[in-house]
N, C-alpha and C. Protein backbone atom coordinates (compact mmCIF):
# COMPACT_ATOMS: atom_id res chain seq x y z
N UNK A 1 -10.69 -18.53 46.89
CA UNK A 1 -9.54 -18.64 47.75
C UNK A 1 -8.79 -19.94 47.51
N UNK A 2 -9.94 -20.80 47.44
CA UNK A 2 -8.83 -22.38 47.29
C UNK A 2 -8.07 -22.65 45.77
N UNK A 3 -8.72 -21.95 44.98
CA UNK A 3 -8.32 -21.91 43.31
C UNK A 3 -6.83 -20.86 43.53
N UNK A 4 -6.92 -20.11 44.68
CA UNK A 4 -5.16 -19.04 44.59
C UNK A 4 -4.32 -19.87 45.20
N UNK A 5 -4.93 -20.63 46.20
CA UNK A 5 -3.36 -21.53 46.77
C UNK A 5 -2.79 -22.80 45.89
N UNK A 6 -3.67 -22.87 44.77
CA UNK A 6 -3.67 -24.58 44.12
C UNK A 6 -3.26 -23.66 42.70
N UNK A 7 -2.80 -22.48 42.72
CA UNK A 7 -1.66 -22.15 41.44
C UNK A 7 -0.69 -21.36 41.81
N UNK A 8 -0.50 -21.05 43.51
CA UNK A 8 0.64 -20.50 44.16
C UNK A 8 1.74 -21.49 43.79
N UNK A 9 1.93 -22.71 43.79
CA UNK A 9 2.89 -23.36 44.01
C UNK A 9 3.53 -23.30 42.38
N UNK A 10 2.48 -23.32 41.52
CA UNK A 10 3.03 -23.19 40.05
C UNK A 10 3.60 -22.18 39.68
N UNK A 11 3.14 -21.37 40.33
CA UNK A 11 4.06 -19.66 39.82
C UNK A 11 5.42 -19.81 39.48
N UNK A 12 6.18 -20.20 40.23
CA UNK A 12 7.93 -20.26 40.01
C UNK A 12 7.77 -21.08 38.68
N UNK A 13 6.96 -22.35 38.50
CA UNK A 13 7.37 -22.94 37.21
C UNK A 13 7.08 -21.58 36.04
N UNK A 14 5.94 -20.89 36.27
CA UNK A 14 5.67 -20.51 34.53
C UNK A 14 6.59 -18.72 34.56
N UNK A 15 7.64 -18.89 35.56
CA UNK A 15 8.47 -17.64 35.24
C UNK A 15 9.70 -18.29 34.77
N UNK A 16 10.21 -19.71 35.04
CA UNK A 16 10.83 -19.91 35.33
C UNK A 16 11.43 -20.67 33.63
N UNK A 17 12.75 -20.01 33.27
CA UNK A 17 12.94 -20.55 31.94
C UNK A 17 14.37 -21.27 31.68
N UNK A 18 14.44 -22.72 30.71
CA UNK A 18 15.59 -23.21 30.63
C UNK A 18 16.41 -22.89 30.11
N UNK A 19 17.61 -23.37 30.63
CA UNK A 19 18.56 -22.70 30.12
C UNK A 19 19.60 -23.59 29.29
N UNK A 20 19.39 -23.23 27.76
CA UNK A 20 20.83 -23.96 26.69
C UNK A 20 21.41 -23.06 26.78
N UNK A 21 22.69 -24.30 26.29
CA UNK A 21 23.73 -23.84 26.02
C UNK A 21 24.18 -24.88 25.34
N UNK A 22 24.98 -24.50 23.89
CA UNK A 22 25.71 -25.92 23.06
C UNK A 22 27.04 -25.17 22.55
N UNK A 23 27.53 -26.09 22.74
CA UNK A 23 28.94 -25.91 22.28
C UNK A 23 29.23 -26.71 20.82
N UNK A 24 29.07 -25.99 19.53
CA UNK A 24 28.86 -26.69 17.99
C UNK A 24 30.77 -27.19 18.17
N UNK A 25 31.36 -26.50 17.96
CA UNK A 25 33.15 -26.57 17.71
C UNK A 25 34.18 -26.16 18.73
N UNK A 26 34.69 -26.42 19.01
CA UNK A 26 35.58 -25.93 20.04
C UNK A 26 36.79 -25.06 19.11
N UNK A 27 37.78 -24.44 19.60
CA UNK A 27 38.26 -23.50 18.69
C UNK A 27 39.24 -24.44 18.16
N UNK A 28 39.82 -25.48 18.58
CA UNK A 28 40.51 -26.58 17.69
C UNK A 28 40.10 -27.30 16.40
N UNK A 29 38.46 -27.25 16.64
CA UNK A 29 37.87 -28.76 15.57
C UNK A 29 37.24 -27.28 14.68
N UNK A 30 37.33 -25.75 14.60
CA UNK A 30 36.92 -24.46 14.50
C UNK A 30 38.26 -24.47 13.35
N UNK A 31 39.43 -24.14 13.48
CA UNK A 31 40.43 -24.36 13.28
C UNK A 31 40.57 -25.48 11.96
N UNK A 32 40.56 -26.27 12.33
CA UNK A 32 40.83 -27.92 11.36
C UNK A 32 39.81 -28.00 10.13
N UNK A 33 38.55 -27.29 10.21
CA UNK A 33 37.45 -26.96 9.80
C UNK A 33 37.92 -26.01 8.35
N UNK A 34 38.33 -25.10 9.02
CA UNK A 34 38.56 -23.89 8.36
C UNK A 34 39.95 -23.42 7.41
N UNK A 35 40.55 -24.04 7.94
CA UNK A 35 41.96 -24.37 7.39
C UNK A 35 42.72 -26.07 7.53
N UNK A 36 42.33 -26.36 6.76
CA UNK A 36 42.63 -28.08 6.84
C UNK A 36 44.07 -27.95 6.46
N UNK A 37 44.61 -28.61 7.50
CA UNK A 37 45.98 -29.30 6.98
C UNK A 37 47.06 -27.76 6.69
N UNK A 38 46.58 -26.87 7.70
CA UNK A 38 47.08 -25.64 7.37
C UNK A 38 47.85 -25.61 8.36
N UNK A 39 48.89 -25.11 9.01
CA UNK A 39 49.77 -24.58 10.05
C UNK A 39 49.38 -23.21 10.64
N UNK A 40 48.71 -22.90 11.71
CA UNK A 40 48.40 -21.90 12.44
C UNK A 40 49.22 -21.33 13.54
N UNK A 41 49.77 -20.06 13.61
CA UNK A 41 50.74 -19.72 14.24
C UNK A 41 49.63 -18.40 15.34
N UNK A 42 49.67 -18.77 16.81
CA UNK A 42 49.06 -17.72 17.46
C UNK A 42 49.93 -16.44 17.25
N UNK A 43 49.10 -15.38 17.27
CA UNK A 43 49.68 -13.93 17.44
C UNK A 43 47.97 -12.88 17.64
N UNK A 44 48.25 -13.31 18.84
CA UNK A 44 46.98 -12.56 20.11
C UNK A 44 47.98 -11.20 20.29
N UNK A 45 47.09 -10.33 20.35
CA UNK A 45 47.07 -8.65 20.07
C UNK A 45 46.48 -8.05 21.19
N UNK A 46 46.64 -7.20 21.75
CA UNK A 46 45.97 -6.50 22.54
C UNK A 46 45.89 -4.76 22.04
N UNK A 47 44.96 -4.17 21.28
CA UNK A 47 45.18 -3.37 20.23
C UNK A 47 45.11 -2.33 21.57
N UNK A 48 45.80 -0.95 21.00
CA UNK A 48 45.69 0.18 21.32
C UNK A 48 45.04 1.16 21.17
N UNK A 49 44.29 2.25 22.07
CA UNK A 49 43.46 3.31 21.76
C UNK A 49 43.37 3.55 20.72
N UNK A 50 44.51 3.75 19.94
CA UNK A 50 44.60 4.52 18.58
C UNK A 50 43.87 3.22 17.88
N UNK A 51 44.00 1.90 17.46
CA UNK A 51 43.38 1.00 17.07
C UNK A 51 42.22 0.38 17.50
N UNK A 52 42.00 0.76 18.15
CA UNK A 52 40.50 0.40 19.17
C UNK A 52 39.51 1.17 18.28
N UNK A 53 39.52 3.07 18.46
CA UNK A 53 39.58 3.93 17.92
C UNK A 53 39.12 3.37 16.06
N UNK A 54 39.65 3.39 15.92
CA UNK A 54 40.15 3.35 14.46
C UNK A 54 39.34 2.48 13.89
N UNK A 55 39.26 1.13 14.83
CA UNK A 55 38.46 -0.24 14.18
C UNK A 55 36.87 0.38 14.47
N UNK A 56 36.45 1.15 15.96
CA UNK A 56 35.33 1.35 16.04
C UNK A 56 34.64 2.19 14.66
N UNK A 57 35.60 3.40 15.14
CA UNK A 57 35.21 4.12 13.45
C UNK A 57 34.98 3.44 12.21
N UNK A 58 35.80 2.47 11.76
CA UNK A 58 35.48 1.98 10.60
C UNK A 58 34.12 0.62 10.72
N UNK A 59 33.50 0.35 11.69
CA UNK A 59 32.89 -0.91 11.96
C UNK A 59 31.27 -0.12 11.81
N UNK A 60 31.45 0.95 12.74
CA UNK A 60 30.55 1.84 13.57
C UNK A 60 29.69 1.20 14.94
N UNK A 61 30.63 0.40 15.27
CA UNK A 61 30.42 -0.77 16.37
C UNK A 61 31.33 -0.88 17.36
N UNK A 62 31.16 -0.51 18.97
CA UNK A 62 32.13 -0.03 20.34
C UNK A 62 32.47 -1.49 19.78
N UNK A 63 34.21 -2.03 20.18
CA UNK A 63 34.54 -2.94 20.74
C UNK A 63 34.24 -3.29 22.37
N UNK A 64 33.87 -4.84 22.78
CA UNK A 64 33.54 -5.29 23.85
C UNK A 64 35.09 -5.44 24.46
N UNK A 65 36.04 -6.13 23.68
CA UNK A 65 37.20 -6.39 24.09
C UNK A 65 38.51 -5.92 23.45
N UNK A 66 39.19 -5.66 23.98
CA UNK A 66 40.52 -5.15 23.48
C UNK A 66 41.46 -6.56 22.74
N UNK A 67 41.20 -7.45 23.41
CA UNK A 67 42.29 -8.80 23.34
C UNK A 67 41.91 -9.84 22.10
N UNK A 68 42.42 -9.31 21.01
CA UNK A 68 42.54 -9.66 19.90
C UNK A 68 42.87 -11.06 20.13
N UNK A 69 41.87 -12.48 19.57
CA UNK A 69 42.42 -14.25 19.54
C UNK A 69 42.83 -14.36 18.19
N UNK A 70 43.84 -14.30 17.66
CA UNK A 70 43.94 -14.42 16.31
C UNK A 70 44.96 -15.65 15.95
N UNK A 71 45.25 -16.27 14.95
CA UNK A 71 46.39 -17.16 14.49
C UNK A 71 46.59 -16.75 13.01
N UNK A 72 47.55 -16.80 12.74
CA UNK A 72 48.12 -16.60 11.38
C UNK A 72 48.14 -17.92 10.76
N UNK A 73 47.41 -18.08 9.71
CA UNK A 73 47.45 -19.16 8.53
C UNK A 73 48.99 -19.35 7.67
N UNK A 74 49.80 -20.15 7.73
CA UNK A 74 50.76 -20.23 6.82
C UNK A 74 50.74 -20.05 5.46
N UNK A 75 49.16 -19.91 4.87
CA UNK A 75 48.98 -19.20 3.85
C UNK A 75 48.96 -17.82 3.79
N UNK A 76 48.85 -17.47 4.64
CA UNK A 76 48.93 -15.86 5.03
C UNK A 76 47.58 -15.22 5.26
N UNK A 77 46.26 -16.50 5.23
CA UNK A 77 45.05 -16.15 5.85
C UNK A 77 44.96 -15.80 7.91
N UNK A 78 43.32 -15.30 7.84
CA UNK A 78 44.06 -15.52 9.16
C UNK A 78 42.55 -16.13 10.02
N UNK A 79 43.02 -16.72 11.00
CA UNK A 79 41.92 -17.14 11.78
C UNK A 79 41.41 -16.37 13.21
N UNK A 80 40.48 -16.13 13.35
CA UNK A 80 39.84 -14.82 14.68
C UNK A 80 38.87 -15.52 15.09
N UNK A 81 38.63 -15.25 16.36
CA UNK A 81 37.89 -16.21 17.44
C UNK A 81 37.37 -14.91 17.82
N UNK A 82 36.04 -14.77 17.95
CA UNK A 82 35.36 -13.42 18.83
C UNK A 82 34.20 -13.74 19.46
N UNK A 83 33.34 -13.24 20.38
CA UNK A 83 32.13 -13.38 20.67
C UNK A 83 31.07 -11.85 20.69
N UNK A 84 30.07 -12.26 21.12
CA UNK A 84 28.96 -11.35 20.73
C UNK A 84 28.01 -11.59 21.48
N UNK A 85 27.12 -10.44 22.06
CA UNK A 85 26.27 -11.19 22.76
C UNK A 85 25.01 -11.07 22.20
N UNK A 86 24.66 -12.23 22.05
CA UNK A 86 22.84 -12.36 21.37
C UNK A 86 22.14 -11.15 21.92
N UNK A 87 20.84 -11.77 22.55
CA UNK A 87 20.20 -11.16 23.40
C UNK A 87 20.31 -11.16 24.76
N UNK A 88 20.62 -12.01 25.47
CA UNK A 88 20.86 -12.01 26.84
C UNK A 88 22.66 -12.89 27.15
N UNK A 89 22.87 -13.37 26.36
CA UNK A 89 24.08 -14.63 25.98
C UNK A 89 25.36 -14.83 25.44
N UNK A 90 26.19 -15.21 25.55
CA UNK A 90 27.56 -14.79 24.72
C UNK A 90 26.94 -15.84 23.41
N UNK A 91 27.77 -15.73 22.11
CA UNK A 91 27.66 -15.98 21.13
C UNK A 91 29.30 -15.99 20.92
N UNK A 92 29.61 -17.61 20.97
CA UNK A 92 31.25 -17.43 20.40
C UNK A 92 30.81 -17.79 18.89
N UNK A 93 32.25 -16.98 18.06
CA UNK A 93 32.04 -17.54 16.67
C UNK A 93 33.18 -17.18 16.16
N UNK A 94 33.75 -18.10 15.09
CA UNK A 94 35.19 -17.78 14.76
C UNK A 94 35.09 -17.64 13.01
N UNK A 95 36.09 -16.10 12.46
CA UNK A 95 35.91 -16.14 11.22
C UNK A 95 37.58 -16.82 10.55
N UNK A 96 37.48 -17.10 9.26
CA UNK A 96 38.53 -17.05 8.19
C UNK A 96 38.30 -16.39 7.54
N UNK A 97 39.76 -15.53 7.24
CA UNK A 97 40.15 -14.59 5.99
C UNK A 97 41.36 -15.20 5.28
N UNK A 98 40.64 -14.56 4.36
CA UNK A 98 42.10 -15.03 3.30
C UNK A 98 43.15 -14.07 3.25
N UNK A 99 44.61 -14.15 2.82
CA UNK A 99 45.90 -13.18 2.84
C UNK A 99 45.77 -12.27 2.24
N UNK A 100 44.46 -11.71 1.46
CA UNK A 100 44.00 -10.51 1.25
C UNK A 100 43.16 -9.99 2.06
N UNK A 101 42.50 -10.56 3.02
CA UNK A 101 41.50 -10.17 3.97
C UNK A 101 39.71 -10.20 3.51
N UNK A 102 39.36 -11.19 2.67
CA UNK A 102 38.46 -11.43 2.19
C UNK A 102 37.73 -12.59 3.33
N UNK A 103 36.55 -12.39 3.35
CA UNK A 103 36.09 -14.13 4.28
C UNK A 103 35.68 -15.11 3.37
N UNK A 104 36.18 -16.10 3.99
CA UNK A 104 36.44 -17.44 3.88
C UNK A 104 34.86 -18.07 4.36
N UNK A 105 34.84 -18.23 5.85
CA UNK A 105 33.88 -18.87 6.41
C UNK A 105 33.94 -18.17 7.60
N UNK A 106 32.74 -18.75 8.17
CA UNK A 106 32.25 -17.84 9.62
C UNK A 106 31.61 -19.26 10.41
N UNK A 107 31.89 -19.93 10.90
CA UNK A 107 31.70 -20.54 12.10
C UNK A 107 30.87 -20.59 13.48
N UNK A 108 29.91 -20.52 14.24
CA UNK A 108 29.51 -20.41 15.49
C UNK A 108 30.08 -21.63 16.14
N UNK A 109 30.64 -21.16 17.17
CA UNK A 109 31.26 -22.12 18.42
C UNK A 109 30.10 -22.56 19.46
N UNK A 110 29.92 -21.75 20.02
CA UNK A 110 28.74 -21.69 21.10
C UNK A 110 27.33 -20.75 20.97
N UNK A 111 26.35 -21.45 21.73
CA UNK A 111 25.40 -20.82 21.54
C UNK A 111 24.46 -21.13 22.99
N UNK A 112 24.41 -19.93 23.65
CA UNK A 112 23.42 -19.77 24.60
C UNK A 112 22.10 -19.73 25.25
N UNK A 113 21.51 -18.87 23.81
CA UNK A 113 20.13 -18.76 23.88
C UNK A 113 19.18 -19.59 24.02
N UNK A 114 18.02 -19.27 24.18
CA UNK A 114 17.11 -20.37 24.35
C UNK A 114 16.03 -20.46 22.88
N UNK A 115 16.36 -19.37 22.68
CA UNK A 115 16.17 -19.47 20.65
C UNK A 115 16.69 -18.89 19.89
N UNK A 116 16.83 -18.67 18.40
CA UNK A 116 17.98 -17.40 17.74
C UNK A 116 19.03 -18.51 17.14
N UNK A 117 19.27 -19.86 17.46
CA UNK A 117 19.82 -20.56 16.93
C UNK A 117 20.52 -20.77 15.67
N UNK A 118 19.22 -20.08 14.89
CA UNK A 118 18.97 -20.07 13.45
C UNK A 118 20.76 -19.05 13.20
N UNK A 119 20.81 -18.44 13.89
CA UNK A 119 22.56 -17.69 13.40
C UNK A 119 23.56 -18.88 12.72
N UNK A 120 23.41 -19.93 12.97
CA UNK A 120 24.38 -20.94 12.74
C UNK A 120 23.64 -21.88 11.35
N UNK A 121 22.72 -21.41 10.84
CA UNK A 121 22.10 -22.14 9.48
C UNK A 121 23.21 -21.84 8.51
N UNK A 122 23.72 -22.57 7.81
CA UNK A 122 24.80 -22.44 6.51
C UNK A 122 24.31 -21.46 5.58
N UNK A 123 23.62 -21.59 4.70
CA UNK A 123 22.68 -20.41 4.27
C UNK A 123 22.88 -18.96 5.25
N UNK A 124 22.94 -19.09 6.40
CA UNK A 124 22.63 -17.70 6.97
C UNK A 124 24.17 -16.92 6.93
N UNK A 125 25.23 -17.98 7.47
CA UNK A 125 26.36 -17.80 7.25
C UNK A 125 26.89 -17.48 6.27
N UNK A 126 26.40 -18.23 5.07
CA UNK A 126 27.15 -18.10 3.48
C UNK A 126 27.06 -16.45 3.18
N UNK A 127 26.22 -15.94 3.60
CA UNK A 127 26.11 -14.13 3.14
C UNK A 127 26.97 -13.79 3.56
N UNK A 128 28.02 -13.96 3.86
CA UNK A 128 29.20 -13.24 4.72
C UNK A 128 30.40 -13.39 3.91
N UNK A 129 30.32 -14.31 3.09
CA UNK A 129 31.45 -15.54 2.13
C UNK A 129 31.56 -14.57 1.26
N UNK A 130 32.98 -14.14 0.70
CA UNK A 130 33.89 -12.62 -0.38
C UNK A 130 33.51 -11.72 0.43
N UNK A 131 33.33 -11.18 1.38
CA UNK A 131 33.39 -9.69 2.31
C UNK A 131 34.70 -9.36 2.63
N UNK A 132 34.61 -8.09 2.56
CA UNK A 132 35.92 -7.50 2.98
C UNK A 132 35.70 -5.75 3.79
N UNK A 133 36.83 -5.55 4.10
CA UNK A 133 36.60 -4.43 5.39
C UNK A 133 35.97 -3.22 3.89
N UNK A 134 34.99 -2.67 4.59
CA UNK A 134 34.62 -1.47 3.69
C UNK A 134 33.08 -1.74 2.80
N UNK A 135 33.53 -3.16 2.77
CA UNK A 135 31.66 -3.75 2.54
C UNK A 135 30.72 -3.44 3.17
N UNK A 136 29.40 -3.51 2.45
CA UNK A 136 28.45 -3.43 3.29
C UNK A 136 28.35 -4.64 3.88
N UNK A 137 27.89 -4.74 4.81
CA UNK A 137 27.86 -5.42 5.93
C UNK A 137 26.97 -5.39 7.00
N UNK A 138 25.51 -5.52 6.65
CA UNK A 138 24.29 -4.54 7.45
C UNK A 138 23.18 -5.34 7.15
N UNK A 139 23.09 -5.71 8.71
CA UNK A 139 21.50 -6.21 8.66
C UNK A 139 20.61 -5.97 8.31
N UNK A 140 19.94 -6.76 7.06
CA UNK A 140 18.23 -5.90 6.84
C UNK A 140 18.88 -5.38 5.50
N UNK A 141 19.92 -5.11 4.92
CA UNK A 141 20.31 -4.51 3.77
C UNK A 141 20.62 -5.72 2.78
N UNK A 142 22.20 -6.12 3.16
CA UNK A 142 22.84 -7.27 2.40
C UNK A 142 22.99 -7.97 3.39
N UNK A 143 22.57 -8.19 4.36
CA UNK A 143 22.68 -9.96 5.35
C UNK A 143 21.26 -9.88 5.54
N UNK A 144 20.25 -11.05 5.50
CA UNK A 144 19.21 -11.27 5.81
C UNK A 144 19.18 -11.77 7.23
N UNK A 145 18.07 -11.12 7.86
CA UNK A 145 17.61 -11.21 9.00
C UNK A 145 17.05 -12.43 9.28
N UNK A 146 16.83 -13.45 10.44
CA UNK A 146 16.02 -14.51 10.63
C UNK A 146 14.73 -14.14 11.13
N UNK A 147 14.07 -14.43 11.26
CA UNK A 147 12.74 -13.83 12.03
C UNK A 147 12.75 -14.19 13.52
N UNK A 148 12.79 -14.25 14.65
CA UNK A 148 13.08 -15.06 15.94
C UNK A 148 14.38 -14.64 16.55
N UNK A 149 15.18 -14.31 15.64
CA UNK A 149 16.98 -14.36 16.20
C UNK A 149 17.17 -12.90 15.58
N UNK A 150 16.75 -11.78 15.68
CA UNK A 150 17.23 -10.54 15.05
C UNK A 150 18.21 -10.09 15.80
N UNK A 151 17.84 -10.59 17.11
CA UNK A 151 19.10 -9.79 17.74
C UNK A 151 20.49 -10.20 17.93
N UNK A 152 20.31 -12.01 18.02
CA UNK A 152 21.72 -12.96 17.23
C UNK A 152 22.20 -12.38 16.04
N UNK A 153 21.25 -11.78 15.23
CA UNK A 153 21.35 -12.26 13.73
C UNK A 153 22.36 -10.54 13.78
N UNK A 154 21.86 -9.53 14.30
CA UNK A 154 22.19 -8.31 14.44
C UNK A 154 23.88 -8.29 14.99
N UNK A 155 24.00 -8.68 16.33
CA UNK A 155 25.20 -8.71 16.92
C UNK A 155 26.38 -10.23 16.15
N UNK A 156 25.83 -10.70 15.31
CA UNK A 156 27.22 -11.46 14.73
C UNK A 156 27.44 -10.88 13.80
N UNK A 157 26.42 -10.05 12.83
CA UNK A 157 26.46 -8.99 12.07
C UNK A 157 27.87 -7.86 12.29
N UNK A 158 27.56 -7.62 13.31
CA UNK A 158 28.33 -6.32 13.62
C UNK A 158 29.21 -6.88 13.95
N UNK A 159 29.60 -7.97 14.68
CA UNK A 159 30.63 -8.66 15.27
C UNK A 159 32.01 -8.95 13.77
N UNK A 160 30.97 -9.63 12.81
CA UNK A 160 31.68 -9.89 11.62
C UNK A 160 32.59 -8.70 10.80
N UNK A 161 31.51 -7.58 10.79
CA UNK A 161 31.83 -6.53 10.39
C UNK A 161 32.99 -5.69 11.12
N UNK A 162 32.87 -5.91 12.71
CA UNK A 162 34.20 -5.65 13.52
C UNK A 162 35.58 -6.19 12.66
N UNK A 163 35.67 -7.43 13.01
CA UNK A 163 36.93 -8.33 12.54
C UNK A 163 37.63 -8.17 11.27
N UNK A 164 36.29 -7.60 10.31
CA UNK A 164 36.92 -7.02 9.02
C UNK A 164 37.68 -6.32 9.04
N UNK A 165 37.11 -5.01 9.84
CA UNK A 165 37.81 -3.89 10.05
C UNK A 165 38.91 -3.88 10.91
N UNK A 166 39.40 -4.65 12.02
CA UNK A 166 40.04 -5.03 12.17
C UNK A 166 41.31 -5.78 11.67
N UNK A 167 41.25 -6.16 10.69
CA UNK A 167 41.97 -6.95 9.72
C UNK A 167 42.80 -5.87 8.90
N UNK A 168 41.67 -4.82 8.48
CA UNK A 168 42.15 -3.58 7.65
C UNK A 168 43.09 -2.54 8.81
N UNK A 169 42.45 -2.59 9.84
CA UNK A 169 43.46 -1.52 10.84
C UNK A 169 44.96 -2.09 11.15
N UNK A 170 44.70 -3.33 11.58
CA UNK A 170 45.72 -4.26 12.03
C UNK A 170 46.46 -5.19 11.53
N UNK A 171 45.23 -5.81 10.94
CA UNK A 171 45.73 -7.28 10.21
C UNK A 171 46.86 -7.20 9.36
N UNK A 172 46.29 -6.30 8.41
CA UNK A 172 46.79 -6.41 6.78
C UNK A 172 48.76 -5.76 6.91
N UNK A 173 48.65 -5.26 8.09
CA UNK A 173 50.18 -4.67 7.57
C UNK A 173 51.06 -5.75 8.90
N UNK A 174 50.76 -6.56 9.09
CA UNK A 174 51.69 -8.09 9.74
C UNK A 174 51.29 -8.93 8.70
N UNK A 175 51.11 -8.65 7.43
CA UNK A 175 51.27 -9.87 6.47
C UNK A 175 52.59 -10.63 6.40
């Protein structure tokens, strides 16, 4: 009896779990990063059924949001701000394409989790670098998985693979 009241009080600690959160870039120093010395012009989208539609089909991934963050590169690349949710967490992360719609770089902004981190290793990112809408683009195939973060590693996956396709539904004909 005296050994249950002298680990009652600990209970809340060993359910009880911390909570990160880091913010790597903000979408400005995201931006400056990615296109140095480039001129970025906003043109935020709010796509339509028919494009909603269209991007899901080609991704094979529901969109979370309709409200396209995009800026146009004065090179005619373009810059996209999206999130994703890990496992329990949003996951911001912003890509570059080039004026053909190829990627550039992939970025993580924020990160929630309390592990899975590993999404933001350069190496993990670089597999994403010459993709274009219609690529494979698939966890476990041609993007390597982390061991710990599958489900980060899964949803920026698909997230990435969204934006492509996106680019191809939308992007490519506001060049």
């Amino acid at each position: 009896m005296n050994a249950r009241l002298l680990l009652l009080p600990l209970a809340p600690l060993a359910v009880a779990t911390p909570a990160w959160a880091t913010t790597y870039l903000s979408v400005e120093q995201a931006q400056a990063l990615m296109f140095p010395s480039t001129l970025l012009t906003p043109d935020f989208i709010t796509l339509s059924d028919v494009q909603a539609q269209a991007i899901e089909k080609a991704a094979g991934s529901k969109l979370s949001n309709r409200n396209l963050r995009a800026w146009r590169a004065a090179d005619g690349g373009w810059f996209l701000v999206d999130g994703v949710i890990g496992k329990h967490e949003l996951i911001g992360y912003a890509v570059a394409l080039s004026a053909d719609g190829t990627l550039r770089q992939v970025e993580i902004l924020d990160y929630r989790e309390s592990y899975g981190g590993e999404v933001r290793l350069p190496a993990w990112r670089q597999q994403f670098v010459g993709k274009k809408a219609g690529d494979a683009v698939t966890l476990d195939d041609d993007i390597k998985n982390i061991s710990g973060a599958t489900l980060s590693c899964r949803h920026v996956t698909e997230g990435v693979r969204r934006l492509l396709a996106t680019y191809a539904v939308v992007l490519a004909a506001r060049r």
